[in-house]
PDB file of N, CA and C in Angstrom:
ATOM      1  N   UNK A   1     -45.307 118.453  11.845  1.00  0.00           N
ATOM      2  CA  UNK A   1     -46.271 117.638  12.551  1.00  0.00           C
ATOM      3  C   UNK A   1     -46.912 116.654  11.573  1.00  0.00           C
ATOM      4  N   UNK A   2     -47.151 115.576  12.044  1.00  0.00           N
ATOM      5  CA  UNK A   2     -47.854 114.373  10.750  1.00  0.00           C
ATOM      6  C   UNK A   2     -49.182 114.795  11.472  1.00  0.00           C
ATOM      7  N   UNK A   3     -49.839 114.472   9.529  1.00  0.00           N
ATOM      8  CA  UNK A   3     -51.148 114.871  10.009  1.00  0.00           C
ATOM      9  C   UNK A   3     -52.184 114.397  10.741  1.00  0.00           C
ATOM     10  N   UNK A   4     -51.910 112.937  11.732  1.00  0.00           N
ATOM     11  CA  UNK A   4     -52.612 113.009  12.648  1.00  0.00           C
ATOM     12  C   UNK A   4     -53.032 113.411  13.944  1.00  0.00           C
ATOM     13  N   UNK A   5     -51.564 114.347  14.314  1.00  0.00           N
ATOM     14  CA  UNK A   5     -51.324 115.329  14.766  1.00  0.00           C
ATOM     15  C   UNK A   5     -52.028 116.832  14.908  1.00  0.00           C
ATOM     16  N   UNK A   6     -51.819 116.864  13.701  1.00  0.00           N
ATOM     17  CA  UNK A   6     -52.692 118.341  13.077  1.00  0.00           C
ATOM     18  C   UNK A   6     -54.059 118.278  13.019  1.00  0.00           C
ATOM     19  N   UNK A   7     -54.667 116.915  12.895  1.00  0.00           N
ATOM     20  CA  UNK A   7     -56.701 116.443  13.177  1.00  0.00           C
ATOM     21  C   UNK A   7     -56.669 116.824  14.601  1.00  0.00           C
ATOM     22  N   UNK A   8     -55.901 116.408  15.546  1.00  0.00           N
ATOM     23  CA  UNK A   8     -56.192 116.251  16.941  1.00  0.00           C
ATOM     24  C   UNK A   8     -56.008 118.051  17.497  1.00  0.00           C
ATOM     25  N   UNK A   9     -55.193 118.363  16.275  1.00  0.00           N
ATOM     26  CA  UNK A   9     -54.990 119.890  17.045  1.00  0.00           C
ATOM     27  C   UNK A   9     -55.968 121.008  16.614  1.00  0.00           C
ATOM     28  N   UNK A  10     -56.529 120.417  15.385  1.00  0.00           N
ATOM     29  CA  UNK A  10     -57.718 121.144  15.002  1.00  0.00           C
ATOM     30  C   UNK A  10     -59.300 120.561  15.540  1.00  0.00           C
ATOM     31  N   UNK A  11     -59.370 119.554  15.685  1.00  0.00           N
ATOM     32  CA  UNK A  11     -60.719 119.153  16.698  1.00  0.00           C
ATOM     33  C   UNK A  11     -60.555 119.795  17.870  1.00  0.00           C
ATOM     34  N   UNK A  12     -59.594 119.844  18.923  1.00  0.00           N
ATOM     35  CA  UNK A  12     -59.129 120.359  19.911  1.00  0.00           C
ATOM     36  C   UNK A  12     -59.485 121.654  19.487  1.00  0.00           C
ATOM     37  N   UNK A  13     -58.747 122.442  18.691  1.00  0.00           N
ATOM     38  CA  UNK A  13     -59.217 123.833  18.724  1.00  0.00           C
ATOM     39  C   UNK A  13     -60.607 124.145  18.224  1.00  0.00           C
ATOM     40  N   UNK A  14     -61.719 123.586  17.475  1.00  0.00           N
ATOM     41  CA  UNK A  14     -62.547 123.661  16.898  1.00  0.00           C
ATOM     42  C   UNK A  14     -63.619 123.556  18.621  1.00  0.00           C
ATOM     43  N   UNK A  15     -63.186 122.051  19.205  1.00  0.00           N
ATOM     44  CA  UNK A  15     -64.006 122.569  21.051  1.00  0.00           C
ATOM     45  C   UNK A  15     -63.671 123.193  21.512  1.00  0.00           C
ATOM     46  N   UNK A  16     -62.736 123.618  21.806  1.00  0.00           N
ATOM     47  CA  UNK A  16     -62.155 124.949  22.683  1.00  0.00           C
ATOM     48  C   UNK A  16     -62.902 126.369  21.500  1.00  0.00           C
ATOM     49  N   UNK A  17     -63.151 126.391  20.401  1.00  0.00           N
ATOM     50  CA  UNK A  17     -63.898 127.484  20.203  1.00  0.00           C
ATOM     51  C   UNK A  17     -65.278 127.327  20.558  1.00  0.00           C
ATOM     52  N   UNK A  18     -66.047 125.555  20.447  1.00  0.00           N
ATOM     53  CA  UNK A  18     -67.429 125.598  20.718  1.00  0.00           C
ATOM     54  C   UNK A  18     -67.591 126.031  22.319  1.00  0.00           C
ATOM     55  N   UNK A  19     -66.819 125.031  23.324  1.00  0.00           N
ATOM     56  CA  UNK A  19     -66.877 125.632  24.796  1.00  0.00           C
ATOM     57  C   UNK A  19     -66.990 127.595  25.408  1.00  0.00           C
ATOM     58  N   UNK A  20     -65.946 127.979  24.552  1.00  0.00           N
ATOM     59  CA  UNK A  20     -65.920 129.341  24.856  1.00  0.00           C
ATOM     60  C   UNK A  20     -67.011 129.965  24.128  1.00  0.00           C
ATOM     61  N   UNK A  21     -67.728 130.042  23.009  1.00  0.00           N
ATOM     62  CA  UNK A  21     -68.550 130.629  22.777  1.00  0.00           C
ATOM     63  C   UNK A  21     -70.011 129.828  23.795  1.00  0.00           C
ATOM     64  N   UNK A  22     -70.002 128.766  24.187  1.00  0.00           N
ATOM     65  CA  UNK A  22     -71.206 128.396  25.272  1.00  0.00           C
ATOM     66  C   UNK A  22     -70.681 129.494  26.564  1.00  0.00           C
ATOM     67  N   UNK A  23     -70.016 129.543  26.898  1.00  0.00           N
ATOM     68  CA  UNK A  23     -69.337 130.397  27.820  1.00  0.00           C
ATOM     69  C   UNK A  23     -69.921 131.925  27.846  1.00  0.00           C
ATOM     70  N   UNK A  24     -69.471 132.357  26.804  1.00  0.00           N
ATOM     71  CA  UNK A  24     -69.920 133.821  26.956  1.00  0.00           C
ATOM     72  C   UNK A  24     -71.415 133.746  26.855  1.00  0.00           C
ATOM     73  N   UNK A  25     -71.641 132.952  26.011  1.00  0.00           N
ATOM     74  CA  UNK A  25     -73.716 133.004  26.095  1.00  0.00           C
ATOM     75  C   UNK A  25     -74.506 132.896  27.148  1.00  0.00           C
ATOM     76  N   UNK A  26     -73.240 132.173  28.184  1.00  0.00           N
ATOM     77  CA  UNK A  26     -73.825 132.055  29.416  1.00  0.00           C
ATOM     78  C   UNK A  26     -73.504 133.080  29.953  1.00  0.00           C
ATOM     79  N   UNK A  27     -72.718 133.707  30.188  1.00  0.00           N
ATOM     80  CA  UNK A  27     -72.342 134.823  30.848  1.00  0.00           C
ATOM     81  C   UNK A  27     -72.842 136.097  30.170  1.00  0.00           C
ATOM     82  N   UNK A  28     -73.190 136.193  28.968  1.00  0.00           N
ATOM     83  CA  UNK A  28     -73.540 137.263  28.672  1.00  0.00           C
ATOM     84  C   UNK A  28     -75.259 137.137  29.248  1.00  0.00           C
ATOM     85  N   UNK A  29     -75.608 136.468  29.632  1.00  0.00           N
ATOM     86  CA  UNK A  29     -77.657 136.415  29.963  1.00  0.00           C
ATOM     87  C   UNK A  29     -78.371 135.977  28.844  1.00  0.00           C
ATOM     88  N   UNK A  30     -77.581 135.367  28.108  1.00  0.00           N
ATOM     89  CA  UNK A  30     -78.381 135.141  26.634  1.00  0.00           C
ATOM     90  C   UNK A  30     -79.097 133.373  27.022  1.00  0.00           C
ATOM     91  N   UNK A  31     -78.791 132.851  28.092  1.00  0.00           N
ATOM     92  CA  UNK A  31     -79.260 131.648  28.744  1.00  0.00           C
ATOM     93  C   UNK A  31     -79.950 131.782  30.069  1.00  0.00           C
ATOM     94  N   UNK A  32     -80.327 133.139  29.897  1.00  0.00           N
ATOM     95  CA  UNK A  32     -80.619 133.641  31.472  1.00  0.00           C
ATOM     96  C   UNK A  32     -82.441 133.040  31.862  1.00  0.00           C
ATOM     97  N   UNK A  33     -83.176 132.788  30.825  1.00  0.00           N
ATOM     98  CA  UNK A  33     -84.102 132.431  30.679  1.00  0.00           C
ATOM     99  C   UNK A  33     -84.089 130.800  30.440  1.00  0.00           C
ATOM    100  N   UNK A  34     -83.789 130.331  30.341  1.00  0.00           N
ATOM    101  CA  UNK A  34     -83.635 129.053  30.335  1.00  0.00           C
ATOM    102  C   UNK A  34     -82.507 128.803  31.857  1.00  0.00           C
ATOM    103  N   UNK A  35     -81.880 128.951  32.393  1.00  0.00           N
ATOM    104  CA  UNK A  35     -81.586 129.177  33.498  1.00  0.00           C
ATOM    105  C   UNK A  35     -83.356 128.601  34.424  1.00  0.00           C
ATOM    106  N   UNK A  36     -83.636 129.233  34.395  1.00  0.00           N
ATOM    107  CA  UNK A  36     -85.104 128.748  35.243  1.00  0.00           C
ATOM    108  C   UNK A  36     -85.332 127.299  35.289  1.00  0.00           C
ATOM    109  N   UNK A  37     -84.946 126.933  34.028  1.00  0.00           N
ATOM    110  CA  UNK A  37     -85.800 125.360  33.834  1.00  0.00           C
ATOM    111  C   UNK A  37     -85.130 124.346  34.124  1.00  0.00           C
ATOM    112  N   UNK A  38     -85.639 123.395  34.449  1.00  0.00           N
ATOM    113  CA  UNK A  38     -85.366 122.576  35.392  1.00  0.00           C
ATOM    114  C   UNK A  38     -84.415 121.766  34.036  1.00  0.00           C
ATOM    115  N   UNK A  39     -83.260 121.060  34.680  1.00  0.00           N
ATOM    116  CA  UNK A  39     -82.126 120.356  33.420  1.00  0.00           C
ATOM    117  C   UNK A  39     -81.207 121.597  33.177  1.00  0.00           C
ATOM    118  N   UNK A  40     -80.706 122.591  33.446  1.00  0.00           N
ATOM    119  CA  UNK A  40     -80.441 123.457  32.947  1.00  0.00           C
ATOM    120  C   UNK A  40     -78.885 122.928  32.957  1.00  0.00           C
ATOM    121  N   UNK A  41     -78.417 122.732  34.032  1.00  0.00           N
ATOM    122  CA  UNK A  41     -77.508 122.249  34.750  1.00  0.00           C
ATOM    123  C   UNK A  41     -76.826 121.000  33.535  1.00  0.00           C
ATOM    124  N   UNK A  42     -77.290 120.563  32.773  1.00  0.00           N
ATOM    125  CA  UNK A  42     -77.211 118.890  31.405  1.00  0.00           C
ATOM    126  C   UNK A  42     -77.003 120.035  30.113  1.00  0.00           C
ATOM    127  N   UNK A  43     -77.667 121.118  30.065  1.00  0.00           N
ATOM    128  CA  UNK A  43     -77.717 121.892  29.125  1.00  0.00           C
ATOM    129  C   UNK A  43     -75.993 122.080  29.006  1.00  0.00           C
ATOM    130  N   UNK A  44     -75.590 122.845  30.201  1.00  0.00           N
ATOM    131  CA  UNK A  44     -74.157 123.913  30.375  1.00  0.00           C
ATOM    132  C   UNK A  44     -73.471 122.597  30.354  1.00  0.00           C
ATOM    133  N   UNK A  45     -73.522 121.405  30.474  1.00  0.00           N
ATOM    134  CA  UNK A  45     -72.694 120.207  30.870  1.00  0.00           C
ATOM    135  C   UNK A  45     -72.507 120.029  29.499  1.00  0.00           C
ATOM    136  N   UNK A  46     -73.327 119.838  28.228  1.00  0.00           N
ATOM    137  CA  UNK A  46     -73.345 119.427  27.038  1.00  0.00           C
ATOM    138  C   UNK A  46     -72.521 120.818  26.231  1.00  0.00           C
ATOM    139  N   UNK A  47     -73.300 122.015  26.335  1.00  0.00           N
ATOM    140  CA  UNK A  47     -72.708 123.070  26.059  1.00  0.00           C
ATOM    141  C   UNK A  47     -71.390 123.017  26.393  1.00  0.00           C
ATOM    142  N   UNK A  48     -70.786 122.961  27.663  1.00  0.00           N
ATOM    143  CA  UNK A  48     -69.617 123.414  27.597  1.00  0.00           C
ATOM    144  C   UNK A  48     -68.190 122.598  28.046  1.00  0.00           C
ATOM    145  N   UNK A  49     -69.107 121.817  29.415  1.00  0.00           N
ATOM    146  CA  UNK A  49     -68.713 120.752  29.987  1.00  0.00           C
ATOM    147  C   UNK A  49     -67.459 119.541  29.069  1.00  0.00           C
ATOM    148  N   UNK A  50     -68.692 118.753  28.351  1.00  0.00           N
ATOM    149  CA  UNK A  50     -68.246 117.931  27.787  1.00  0.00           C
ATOM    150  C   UNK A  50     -67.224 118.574  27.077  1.00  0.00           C
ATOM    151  N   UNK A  51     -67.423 119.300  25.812  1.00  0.00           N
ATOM    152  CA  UNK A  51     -66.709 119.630  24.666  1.00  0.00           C
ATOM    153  C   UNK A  51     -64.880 119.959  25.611  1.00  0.00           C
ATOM    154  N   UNK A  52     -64.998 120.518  25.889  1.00  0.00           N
ATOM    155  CA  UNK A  52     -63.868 120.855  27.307  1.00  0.00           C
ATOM    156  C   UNK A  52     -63.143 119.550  27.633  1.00  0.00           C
ATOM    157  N   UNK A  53     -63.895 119.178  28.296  1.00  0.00           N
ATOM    158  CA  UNK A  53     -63.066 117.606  28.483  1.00  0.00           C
ATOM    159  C   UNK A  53     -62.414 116.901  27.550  1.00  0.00           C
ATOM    160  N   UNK A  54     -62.980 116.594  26.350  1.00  0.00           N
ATOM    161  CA  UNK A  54     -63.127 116.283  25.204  1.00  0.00           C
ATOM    162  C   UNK A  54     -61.421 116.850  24.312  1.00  0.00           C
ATOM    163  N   UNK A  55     -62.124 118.154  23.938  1.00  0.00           N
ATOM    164  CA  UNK A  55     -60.904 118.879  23.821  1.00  0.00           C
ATOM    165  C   UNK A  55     -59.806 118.751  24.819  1.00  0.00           C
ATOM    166  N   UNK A  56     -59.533 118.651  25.823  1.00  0.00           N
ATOM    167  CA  UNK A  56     -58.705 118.975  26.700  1.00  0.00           C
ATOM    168  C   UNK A  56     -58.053 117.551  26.378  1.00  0.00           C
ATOM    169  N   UNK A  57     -58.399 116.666  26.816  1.00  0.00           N
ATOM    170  CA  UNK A  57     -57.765 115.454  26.183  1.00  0.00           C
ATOM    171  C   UNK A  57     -57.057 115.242  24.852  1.00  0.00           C
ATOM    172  N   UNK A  58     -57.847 115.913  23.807  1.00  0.00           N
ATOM    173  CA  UNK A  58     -57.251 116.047  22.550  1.00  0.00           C
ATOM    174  C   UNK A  58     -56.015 116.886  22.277  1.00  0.00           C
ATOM    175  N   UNK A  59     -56.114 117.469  23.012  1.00  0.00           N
ATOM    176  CA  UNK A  59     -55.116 119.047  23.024  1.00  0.00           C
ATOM    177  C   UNK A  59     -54.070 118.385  23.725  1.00  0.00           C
ATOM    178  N   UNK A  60     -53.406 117.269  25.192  1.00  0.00           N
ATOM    179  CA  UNK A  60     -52.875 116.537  25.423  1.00  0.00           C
ATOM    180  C   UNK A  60     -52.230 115.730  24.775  1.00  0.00           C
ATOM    181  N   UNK A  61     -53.321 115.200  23.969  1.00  0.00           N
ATOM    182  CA  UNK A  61     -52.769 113.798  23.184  1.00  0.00           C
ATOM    183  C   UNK A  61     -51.823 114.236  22.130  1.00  0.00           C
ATOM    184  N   UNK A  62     -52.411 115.285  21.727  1.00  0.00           N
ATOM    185  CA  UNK A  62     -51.470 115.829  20.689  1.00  0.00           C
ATOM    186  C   UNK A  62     -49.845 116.096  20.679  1.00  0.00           C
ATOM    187  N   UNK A  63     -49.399 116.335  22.095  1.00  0.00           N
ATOM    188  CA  UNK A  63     -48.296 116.229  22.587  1.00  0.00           C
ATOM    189  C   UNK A  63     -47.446 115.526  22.677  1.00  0.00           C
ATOM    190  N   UNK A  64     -46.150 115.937  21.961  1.00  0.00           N
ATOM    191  CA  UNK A  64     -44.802 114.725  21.542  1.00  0.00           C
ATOM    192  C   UNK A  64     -43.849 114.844  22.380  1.00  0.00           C
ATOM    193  N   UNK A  65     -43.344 113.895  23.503  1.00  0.00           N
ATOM    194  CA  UNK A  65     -42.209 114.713  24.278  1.00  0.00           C
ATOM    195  C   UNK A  65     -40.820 114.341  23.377  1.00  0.00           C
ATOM    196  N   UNK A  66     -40.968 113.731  22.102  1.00  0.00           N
ATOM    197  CA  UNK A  66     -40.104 113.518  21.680  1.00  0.00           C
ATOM    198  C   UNK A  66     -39.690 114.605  20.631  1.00  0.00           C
ATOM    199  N   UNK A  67     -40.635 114.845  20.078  1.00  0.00           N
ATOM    200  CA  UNK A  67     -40.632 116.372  19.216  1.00  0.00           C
ATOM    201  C   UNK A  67     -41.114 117.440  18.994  1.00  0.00           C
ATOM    202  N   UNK A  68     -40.686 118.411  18.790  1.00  0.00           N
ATOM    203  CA  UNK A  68     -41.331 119.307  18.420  1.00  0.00           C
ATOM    204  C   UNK A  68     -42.569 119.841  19.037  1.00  0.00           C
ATOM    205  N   UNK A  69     -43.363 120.835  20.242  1.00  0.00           N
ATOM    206  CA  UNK A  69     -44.510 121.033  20.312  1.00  0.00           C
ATOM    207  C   UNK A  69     -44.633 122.610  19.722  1.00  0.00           C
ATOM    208  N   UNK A  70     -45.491 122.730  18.407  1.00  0.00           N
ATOM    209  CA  UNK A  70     -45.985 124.141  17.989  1.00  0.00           C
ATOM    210  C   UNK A  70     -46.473 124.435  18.855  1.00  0.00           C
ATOM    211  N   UNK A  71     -46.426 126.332  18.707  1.00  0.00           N
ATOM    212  CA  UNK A  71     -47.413 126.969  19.967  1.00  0.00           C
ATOM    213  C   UNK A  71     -48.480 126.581  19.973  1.00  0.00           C
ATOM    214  N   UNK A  72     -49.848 125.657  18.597  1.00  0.00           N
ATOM    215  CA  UNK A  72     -51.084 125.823  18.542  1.00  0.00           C
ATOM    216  C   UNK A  72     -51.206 124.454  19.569  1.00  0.00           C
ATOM    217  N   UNK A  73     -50.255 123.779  19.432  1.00  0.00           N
ATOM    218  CA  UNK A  73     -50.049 122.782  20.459  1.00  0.00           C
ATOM    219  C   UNK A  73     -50.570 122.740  22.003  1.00  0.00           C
ATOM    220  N   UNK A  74     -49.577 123.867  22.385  1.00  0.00           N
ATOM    221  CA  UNK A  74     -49.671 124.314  23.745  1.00  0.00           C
ATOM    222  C   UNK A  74     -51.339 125.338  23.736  1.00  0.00           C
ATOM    223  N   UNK A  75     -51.414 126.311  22.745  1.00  0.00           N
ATOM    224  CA  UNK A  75     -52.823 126.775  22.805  1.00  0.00           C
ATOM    225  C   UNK A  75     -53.886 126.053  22.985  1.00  0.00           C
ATOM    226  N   UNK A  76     -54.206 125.368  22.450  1.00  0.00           N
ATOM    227  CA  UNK A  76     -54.982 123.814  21.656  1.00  0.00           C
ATOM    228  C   UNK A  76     -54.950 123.346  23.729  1.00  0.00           C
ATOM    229  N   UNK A  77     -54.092 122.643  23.900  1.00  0.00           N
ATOM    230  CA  UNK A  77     -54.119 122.459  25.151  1.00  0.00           C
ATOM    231  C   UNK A  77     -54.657 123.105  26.805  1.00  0.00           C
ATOM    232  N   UNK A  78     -53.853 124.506  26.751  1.00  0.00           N
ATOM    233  CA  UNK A  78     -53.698 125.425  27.764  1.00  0.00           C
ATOM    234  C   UNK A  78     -55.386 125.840  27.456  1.00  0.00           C
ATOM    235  N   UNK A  79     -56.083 126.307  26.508  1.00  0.00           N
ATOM    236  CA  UNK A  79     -57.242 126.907  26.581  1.00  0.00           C
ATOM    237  C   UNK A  79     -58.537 125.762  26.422  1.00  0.00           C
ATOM    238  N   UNK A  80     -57.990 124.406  26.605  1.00  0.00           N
ATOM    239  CA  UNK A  80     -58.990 123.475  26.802  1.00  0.00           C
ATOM    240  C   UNK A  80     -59.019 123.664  28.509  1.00  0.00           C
ATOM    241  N   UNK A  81     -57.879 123.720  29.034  1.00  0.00           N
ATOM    242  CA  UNK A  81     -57.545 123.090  30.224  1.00  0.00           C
ATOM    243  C   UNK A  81     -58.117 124.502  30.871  1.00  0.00           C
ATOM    244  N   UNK A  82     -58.491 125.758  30.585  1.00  0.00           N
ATOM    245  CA  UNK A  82     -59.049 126.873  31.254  1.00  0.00           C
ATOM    246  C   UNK A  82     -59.890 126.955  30.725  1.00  0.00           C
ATOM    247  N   UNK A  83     -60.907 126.334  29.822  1.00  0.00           N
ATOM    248  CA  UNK A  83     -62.415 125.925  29.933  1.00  0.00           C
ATOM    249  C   UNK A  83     -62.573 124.982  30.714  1.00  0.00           C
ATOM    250  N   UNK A  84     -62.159 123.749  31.258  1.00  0.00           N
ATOM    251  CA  UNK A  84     -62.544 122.792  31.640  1.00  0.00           C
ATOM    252  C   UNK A  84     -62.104 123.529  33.357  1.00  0.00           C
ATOM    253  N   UNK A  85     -61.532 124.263  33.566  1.00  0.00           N
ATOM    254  CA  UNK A  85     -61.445 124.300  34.724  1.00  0.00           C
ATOM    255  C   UNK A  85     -62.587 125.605  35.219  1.00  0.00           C
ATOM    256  N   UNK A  86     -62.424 126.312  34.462  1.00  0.00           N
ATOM    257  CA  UNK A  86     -63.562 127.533  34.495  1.00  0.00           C
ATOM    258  C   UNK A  86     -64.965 126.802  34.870  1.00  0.00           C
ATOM    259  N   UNK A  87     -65.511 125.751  33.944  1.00  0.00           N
ATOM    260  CA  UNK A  87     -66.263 124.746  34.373  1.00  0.00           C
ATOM    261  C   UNK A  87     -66.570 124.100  35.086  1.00  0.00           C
ATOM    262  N   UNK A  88     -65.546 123.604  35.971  1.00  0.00           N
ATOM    263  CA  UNK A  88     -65.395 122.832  36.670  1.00  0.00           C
ATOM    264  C   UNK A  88     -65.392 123.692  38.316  1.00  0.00           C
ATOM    265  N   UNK A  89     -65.115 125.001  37.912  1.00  0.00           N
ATOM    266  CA  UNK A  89     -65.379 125.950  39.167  1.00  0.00           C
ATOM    267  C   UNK A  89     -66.731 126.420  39.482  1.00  0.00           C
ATOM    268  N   UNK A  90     -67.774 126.471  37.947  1.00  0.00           N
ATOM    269  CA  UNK A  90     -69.174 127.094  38.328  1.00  0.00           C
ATOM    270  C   UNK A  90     -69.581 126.189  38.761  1.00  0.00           C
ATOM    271  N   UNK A  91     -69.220 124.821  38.263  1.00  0.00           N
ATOM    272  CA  UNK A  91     -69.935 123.743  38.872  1.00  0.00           C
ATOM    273  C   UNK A  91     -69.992 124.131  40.662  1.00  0.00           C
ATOM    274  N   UNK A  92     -68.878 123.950  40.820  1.00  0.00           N
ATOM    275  CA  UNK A  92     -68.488 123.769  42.833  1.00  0.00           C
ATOM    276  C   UNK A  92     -69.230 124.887  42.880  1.00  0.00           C
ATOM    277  N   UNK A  93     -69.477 125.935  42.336  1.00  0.00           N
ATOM    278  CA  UNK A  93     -70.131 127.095  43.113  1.00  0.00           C
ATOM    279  C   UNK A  93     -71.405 127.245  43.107  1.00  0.00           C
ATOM    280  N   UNK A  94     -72.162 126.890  42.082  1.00  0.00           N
ATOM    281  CA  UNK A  94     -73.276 126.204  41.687  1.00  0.00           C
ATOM    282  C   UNK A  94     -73.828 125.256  42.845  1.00  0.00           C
ATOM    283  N   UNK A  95     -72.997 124.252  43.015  1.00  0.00           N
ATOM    284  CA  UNK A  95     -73.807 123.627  44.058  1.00  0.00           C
ATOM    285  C   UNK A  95     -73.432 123.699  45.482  1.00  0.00           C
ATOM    286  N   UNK A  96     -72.962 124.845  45.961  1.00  0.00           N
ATOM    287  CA  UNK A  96     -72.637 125.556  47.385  1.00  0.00           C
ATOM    288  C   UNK A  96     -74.347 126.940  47.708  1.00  0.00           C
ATOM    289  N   UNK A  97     -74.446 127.096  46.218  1.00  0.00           N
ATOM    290  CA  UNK A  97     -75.960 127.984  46.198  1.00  0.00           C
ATOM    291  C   UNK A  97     -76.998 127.180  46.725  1.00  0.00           C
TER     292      UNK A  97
END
């Protein structure tokens, strides 16, 4: 892989670790108090939202159909794309409450 390749696959994996650890903090109740306050909703968007998107794009771009894709490739990718969708589901459910 040239190494501009390997930046995009390590930023990518570096959000896909920040998203998932916003993730469990949320799910574990460790945001359960802040939950109350009003914006909370910009909080989980910045927390987890963005970085997700972000990554998920990066984790894409990184992709050669001409050569070669390493597994961190497809990881880098596949676990942006199941934060951003995990996300993208509390959202819809979130605002059905």
């Amino acid at each position: 892989m040239s190494g501009k390749r390997k930046g995009l696959v390590v930023s990518a994996m570096g959000l896909a670790t920040w998203s998932t650890i916003g993730i469990v903090l949320m799910f574990s109740g460790a945001l359960a108090g802040a939950a109350a306050e009003k914006g909370f909703e910009v909080v989980i968007g910045l927390l987890v939202g963005i970085p997700a998107i972000v990554g998920g794009a990066l984790g894409f771009a990184c992709m050669d159909r001409r050569l070669g894709n390493p597994p961190i490739v497809w990881v880098a990718a596949i676990w942006n794309g199941v934060l951003l969708t995990t996300w993208v589901v509390l959202c819809v459910i979130g605002s059905f409450m």
